[in-house]
PDB file of N, CA and C in Angstrom:
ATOM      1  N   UNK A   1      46.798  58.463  10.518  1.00  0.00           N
ATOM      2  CA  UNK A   1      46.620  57.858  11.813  1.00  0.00           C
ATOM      3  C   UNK A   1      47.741  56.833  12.009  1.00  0.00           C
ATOM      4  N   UNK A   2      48.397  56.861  13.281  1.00  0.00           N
ATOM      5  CA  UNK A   2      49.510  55.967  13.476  1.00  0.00           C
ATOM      6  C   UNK A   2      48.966  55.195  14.874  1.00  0.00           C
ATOM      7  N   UNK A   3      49.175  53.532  14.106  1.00  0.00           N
ATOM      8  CA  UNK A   3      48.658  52.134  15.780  1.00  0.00           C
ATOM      9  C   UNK A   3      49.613  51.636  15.595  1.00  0.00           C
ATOM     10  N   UNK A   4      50.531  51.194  16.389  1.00  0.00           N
ATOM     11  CA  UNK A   4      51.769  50.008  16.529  1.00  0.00           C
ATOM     12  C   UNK A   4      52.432  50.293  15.632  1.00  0.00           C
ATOM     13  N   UNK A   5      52.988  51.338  15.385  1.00  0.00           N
ATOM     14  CA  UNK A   5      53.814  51.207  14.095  1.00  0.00           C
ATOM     15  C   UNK A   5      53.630  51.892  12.862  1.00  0.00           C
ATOM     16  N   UNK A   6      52.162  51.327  12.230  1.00  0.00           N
ATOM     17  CA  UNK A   6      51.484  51.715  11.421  1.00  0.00           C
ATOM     18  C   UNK A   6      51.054  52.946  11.126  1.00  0.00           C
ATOM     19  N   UNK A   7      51.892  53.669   9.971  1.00  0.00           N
ATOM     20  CA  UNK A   7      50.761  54.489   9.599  1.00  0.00           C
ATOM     21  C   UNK A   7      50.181  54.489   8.466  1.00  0.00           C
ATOM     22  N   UNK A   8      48.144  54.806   8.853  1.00  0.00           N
ATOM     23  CA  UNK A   8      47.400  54.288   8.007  1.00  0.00           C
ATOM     24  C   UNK A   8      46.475  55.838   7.161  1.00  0.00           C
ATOM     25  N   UNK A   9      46.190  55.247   5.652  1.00  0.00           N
ATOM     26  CA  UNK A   9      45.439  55.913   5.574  1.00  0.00           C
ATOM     27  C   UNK A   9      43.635  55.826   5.625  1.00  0.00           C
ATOM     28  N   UNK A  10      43.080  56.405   5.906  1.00  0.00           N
ATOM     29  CA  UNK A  10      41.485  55.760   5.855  1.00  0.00           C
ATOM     30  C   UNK A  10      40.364  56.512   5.042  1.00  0.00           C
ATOM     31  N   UNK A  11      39.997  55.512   4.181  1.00  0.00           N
ATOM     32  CA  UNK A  11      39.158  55.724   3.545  1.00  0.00           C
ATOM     33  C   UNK A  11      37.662  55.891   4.399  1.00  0.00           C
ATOM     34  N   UNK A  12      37.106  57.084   4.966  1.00  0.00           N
ATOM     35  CA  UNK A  12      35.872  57.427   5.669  1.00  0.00           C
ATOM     36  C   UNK A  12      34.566  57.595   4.829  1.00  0.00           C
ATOM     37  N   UNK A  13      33.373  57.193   5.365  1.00  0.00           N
ATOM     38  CA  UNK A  13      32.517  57.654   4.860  1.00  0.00           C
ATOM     39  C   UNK A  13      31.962  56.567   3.630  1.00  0.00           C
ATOM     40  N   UNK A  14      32.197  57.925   2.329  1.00  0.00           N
ATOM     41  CA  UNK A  14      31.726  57.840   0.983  1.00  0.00           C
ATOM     42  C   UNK A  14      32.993  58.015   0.393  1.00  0.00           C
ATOM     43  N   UNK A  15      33.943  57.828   0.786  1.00  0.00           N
ATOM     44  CA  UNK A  15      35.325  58.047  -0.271  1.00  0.00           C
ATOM     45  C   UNK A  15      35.622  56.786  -0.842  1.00  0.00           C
ATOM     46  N   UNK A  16      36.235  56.575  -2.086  1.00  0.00           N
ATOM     47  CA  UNK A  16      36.260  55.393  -3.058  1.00  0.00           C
ATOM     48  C   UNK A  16      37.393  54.794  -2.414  1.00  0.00           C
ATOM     49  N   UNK A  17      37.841  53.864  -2.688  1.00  0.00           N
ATOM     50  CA  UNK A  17      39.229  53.115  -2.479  1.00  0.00           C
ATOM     51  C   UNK A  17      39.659  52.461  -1.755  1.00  0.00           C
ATOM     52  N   UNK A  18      40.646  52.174  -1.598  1.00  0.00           N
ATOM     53  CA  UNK A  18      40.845  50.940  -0.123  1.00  0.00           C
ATOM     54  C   UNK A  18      40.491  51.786   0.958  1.00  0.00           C
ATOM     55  N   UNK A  19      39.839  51.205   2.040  1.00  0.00           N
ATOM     56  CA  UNK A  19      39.372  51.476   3.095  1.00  0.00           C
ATOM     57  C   UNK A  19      40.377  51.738   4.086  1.00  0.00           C
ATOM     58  N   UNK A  20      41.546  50.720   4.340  1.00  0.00           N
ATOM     59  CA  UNK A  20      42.448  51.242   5.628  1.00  0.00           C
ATOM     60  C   UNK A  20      43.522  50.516   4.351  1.00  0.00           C
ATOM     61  N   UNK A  21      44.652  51.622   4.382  1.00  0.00           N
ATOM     62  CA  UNK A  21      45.647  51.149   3.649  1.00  0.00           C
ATOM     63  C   UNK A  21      46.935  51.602   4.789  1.00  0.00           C
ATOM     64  N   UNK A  22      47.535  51.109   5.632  1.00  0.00           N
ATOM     65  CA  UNK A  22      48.777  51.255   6.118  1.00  0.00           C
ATOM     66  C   UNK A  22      50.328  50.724   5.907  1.00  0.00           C
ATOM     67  N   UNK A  23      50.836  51.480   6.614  1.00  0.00           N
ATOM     68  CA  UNK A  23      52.444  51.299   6.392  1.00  0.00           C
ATOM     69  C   UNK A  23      53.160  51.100   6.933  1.00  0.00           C
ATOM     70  N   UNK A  24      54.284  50.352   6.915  1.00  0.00           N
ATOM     71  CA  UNK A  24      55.477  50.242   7.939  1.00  0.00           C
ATOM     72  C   UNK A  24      56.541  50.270   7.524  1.00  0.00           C
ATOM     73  N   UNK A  25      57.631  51.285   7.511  1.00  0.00           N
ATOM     74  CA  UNK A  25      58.850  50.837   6.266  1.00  0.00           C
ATOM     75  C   UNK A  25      58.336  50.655   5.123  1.00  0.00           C
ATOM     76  N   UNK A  26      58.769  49.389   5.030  1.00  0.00           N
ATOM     77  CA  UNK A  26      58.343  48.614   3.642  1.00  0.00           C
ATOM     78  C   UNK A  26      57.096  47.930   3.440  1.00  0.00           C
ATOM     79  N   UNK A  27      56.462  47.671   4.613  1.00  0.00           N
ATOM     80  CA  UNK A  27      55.708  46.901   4.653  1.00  0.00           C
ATOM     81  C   UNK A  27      53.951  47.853   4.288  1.00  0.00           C
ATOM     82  N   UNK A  28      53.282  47.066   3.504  1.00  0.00           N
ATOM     83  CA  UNK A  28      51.856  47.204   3.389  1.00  0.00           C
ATOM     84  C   UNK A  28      51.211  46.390   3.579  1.00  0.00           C
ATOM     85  N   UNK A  29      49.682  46.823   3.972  1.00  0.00           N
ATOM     86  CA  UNK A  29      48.617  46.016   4.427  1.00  0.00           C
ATOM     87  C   UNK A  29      47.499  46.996   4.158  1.00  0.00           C
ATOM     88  N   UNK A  30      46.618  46.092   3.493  1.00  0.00           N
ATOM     89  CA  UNK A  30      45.477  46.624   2.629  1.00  0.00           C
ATOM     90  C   UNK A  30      44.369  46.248   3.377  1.00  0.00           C
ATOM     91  N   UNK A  31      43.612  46.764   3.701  1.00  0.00           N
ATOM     92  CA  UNK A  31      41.697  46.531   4.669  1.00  0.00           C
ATOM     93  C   UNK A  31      40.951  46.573   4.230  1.00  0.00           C
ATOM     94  N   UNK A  32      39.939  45.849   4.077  1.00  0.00           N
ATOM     95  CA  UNK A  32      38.847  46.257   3.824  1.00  0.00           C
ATOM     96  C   UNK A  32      38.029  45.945   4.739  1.00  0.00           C
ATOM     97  N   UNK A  33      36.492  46.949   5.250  1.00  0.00           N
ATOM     98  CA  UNK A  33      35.868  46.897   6.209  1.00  0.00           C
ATOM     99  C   UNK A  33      34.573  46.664   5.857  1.00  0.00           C
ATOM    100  N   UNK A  34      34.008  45.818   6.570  1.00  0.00           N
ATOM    101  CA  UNK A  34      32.471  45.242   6.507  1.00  0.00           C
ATOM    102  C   UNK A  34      32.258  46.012   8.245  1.00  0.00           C
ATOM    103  N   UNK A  35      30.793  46.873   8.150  1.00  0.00           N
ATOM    104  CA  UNK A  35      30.251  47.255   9.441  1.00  0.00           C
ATOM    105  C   UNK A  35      29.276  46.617  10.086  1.00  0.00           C
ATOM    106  N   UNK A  36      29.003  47.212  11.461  1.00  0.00           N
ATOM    107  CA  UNK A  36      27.789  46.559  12.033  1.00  0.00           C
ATOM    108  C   UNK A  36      27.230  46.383  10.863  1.00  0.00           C
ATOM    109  N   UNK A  37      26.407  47.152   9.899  1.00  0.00           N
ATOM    110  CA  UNK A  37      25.294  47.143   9.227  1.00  0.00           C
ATOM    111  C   UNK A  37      25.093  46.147   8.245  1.00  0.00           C
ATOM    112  N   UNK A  38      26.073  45.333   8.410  1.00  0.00           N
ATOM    113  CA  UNK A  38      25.708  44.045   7.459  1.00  0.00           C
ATOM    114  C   UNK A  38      25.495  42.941   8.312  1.00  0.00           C
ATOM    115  N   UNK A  39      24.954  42.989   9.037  1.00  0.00           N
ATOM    116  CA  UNK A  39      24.335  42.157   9.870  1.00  0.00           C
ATOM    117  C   UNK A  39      22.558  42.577   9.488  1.00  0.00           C
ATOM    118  N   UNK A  40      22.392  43.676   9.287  1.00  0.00           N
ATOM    119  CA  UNK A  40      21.099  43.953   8.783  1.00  0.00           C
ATOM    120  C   UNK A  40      20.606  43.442   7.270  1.00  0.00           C
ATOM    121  N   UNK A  41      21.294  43.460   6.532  1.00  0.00           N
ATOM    122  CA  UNK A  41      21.543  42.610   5.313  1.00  0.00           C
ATOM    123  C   UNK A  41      22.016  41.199   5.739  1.00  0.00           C
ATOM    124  N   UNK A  42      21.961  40.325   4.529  1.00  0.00           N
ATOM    125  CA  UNK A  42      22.378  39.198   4.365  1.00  0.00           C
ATOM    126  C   UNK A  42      23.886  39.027   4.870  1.00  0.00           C
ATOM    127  N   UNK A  43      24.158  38.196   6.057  1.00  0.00           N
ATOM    128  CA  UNK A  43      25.452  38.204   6.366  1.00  0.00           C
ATOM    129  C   UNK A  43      26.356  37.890   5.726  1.00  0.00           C
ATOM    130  N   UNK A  44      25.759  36.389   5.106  1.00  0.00           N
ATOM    131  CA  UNK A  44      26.613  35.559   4.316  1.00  0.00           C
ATOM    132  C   UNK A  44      26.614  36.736   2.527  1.00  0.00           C
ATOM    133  N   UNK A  45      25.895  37.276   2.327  1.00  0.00           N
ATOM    134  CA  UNK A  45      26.351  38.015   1.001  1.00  0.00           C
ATOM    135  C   UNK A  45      26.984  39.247   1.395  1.00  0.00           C
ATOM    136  N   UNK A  46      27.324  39.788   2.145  1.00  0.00           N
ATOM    137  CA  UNK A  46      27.938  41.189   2.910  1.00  0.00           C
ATOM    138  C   UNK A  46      29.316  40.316   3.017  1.00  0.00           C
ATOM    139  N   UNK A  47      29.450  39.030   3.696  1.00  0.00           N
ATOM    140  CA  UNK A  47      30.770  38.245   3.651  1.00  0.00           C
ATOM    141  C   UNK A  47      31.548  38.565   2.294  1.00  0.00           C
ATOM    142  N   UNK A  48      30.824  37.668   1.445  1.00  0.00           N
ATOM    143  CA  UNK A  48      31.317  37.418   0.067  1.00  0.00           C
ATOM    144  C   UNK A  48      31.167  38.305  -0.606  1.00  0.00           C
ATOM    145  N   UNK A  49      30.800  40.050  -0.535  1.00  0.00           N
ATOM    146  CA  UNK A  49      30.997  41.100  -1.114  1.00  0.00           C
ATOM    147  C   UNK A  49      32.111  41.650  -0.626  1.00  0.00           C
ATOM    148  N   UNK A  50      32.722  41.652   0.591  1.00  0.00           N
ATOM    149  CA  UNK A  50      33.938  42.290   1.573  1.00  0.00           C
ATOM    150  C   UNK A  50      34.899  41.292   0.675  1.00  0.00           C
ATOM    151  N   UNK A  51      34.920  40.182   0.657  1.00  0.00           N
ATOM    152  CA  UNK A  51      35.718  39.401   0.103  1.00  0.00           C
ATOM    153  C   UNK A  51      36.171  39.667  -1.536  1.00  0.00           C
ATOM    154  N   UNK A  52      35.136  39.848  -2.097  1.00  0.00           N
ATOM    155  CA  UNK A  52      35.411  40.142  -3.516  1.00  0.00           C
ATOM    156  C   UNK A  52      35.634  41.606  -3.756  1.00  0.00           C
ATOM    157  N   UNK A  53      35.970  42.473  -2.591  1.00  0.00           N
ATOM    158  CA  UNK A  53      36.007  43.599  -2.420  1.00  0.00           C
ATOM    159  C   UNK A  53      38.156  43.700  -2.226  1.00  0.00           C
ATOM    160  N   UNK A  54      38.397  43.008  -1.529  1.00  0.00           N
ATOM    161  CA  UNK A  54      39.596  42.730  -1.114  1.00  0.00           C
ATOM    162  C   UNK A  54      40.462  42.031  -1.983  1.00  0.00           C
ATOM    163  N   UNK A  55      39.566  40.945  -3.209  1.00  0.00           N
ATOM    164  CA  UNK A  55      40.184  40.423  -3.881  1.00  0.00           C
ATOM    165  C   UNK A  55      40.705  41.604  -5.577  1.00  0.00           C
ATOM    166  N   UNK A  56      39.790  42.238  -5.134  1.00  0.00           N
ATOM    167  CA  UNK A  56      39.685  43.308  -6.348  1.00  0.00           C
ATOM    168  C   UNK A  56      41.008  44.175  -6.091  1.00  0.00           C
ATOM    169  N   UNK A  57      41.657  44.175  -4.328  1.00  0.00           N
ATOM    170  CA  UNK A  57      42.466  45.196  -4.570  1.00  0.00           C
ATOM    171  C   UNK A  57      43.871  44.736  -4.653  1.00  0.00           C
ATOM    172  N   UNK A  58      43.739  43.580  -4.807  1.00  0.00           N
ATOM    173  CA  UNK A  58      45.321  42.413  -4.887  1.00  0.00           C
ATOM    174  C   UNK A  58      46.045  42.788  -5.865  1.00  0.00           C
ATOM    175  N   UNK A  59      46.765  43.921  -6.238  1.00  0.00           N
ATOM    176  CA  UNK A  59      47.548  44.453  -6.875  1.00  0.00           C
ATOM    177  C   UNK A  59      49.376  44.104  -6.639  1.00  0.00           C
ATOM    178  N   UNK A  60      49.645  43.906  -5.361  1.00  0.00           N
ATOM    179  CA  UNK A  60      50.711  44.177  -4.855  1.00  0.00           C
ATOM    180  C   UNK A  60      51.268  42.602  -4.169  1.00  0.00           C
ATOM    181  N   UNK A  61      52.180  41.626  -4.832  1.00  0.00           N
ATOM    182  CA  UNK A  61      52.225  40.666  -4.238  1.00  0.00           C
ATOM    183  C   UNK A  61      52.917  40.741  -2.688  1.00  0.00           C
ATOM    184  N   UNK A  62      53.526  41.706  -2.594  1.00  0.00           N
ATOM    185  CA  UNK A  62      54.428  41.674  -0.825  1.00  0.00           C
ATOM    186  C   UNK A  62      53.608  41.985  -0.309  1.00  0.00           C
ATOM    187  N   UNK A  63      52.396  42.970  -0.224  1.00  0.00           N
ATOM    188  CA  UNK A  63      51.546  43.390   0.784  1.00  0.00           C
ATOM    189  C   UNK A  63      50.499  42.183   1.501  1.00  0.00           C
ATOM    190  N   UNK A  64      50.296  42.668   2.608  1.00  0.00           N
ATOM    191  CA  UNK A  64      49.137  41.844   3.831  1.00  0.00           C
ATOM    192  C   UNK A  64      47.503  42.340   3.288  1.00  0.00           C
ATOM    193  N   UNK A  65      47.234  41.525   3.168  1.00  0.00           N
ATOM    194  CA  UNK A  65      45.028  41.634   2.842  1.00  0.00           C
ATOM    195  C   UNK A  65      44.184  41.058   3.964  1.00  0.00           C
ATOM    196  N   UNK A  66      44.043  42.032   4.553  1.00  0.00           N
ATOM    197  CA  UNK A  66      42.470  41.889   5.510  1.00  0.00           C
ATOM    198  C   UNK A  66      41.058  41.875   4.934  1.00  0.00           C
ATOM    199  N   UNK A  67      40.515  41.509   5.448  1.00  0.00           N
ATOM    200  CA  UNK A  67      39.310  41.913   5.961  1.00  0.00           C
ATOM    201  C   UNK A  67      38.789  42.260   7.295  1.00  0.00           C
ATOM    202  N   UNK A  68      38.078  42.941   7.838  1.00  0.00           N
ATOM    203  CA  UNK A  68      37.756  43.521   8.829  1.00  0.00           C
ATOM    204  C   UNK A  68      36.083  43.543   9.285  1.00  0.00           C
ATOM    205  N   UNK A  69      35.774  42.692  10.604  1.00  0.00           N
ATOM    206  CA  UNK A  69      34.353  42.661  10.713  1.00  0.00           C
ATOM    207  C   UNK A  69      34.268  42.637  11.997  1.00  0.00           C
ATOM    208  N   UNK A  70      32.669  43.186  12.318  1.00  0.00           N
ATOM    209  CA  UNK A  70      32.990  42.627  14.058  1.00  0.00           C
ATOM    210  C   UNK A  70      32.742  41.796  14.471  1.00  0.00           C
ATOM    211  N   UNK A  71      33.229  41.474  15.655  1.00  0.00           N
ATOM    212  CA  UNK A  71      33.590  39.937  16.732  1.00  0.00           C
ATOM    213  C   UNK A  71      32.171  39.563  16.935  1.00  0.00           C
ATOM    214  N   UNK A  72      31.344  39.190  15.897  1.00  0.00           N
ATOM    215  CA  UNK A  72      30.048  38.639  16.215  1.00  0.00           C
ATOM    216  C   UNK A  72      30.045  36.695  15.574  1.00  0.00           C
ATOM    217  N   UNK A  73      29.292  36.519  16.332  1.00  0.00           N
ATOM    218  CA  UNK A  73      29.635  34.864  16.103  1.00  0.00           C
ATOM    219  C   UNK A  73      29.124  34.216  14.176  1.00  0.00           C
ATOM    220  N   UNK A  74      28.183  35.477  13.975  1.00  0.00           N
ATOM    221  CA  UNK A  74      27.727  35.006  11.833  1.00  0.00           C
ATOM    222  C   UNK A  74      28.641  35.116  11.316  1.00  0.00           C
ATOM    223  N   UNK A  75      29.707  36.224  11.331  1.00  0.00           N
ATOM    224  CA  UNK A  75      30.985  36.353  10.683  1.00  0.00           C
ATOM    225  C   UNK A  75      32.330  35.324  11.090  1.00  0.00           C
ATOM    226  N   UNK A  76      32.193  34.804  12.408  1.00  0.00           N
ATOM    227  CA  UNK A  76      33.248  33.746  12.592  1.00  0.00           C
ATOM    228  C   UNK A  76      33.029  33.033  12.080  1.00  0.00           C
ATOM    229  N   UNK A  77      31.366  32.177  11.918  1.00  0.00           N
ATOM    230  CA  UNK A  77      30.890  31.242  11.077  1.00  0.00           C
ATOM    231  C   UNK A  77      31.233  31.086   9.825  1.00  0.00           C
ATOM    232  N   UNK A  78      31.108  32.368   9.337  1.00  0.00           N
ATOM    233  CA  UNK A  78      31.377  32.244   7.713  1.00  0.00           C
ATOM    234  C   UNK A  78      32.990  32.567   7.009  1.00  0.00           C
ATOM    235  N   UNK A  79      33.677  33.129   8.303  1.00  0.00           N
ATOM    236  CA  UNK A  79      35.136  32.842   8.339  1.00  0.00           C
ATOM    237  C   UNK A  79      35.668  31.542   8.327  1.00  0.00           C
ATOM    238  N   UNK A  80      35.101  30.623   8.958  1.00  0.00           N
ATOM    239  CA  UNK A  80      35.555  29.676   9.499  1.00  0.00           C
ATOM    240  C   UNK A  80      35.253  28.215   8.112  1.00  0.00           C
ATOM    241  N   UNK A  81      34.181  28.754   7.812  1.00  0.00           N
ATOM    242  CA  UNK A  81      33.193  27.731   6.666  1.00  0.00           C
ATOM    243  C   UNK A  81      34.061  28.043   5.340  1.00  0.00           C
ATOM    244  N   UNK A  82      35.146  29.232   4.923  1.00  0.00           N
ATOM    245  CA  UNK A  82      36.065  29.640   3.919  1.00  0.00           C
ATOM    246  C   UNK A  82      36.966  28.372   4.153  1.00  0.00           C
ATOM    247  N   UNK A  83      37.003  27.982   2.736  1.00  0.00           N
ATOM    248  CA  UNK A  83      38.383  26.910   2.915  1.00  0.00           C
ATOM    249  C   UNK A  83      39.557  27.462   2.961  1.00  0.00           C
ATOM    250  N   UNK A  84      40.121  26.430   3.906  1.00  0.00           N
ATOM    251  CA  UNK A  84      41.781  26.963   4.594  1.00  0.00           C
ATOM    252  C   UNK A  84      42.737  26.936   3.264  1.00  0.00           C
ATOM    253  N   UNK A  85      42.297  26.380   2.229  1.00  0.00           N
ATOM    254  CA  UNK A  85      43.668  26.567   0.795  1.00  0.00           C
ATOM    255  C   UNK A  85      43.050  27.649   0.308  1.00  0.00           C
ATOM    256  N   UNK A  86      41.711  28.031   0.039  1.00  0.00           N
ATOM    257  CA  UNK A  86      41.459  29.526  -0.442  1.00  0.00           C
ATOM    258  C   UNK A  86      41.975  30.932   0.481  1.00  0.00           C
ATOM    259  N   UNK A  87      42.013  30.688   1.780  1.00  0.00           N
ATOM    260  CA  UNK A  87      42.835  31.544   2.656  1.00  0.00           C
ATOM    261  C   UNK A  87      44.211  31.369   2.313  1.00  0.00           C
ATOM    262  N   UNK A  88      44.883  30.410   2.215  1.00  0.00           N
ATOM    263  CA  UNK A  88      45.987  30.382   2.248  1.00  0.00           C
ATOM    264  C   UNK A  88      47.056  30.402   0.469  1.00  0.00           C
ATOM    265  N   UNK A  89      46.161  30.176  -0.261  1.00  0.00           N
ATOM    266  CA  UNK A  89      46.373  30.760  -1.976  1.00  0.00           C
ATOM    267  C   UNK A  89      46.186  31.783  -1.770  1.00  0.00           C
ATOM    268  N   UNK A  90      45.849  32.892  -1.364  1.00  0.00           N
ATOM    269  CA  UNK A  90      45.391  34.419  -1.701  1.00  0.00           C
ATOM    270  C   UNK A  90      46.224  34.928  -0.709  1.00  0.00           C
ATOM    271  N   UNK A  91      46.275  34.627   0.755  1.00  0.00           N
ATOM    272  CA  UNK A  91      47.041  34.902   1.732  1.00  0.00           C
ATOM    273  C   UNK A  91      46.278  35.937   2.420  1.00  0.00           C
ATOM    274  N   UNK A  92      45.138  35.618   2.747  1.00  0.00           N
ATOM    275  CA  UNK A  92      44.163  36.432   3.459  1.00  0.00           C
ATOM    276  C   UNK A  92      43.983  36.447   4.724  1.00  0.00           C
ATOM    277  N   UNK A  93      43.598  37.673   5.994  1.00  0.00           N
ATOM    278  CA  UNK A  93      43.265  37.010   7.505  1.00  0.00           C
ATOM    279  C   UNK A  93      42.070  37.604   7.429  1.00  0.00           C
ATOM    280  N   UNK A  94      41.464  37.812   8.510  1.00  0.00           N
ATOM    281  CA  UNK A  94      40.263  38.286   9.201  1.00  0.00           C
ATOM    282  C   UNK A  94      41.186  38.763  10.252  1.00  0.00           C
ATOM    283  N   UNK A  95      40.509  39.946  10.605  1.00  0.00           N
ATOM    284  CA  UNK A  95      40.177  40.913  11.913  1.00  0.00           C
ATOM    285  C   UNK A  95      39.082  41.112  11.965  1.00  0.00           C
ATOM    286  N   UNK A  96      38.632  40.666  13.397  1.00  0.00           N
ATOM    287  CA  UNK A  96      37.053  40.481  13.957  1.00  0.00           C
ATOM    288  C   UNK A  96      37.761  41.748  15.769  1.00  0.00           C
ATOM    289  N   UNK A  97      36.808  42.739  15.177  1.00  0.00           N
ATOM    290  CA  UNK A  97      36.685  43.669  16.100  1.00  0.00           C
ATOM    291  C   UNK A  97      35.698  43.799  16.995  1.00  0.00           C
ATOM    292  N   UNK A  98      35.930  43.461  18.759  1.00  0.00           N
ATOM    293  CA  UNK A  98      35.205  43.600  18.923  1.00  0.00           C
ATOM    294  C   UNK A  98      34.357  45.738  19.401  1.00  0.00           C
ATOM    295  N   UNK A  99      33.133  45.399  20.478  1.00  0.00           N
ATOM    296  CA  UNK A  99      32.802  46.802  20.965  1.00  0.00           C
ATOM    297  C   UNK A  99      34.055  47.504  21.384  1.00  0.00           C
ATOM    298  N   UNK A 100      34.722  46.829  22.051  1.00  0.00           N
ATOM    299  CA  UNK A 100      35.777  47.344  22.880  1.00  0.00           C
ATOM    300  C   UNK A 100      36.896  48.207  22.063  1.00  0.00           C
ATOM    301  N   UNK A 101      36.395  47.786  20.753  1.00  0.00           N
ATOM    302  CA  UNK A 101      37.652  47.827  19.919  1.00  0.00           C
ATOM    303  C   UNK A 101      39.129  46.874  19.850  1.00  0.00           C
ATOM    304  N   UNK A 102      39.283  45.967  20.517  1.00  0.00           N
ATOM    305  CA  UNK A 102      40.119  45.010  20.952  1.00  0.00           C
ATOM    306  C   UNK A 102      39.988  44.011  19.393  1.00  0.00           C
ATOM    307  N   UNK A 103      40.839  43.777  18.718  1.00  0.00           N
ATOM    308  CA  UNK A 103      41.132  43.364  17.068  1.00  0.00           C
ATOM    309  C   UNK A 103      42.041  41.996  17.495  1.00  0.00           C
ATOM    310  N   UNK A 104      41.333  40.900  16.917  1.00  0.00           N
ATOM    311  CA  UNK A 104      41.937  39.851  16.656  1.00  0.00           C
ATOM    312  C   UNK A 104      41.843  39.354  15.674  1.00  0.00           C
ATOM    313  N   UNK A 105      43.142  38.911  15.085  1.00  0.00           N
ATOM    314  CA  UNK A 105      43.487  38.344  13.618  1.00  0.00           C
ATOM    315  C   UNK A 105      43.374  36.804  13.758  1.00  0.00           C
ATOM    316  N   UNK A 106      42.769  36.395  12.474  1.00  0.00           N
ATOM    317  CA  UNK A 106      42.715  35.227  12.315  1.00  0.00           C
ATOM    318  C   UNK A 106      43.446  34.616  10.930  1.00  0.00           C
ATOM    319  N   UNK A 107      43.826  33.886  10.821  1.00  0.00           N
ATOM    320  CA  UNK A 107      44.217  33.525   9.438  1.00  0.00           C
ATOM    321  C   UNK A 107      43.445  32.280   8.627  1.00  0.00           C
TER     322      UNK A 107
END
């Protein structure tokens, strides 16, 4: 699949591995995706599982690390409640998607 540039591969379903891994040139960026459905579960532990999910795949120091959730206000919360030197030691953003599909990055 190719967005802006990017082409990505996606991990669907039940398949193991990074979830959205794309490319640009040189450039990589690694995803990982939390769905609606963790809003049905514990938000705040669905947070900090996506997170330790992303930290697991930090293999590659040049590449970009997401996480990916939707534009609902529990996940900004608990984006926001992450300390800004633990974002910024690891070099992590958020993408909060909303219905529309319309993706905004946060750092």
């Amino acid at each position: 699949m190719k967005y802006q540039g990017w082409n990505s591969n996606i991990a669907w379903g039940t398949t193991h591995g990074i979830d959205i891994e794309a490319k640009q040139g040189p450039n990589r960026w690694i995803i990982e995706v939390g769905g609606w459905q963790y809003l049905e579960d514990d938000p705040a532990n669905s947070f900090v599982s996506l997170l330790g999910k992303v930290l697991q795949r930090m293999d590659d120091a040049d590449a970009r690390y997401s996480i990916a959730l939707p534009d609902l206000e529990p996940f900004r919360r608990l984006w926001d409640r992450l300390p800004g030197l633990a974002k910024s030691r690891v070099r992590i953003t958020a993408l909060f998607v909303n219905p529309e599909g319309t993706v905004t990055e946060r750092s």
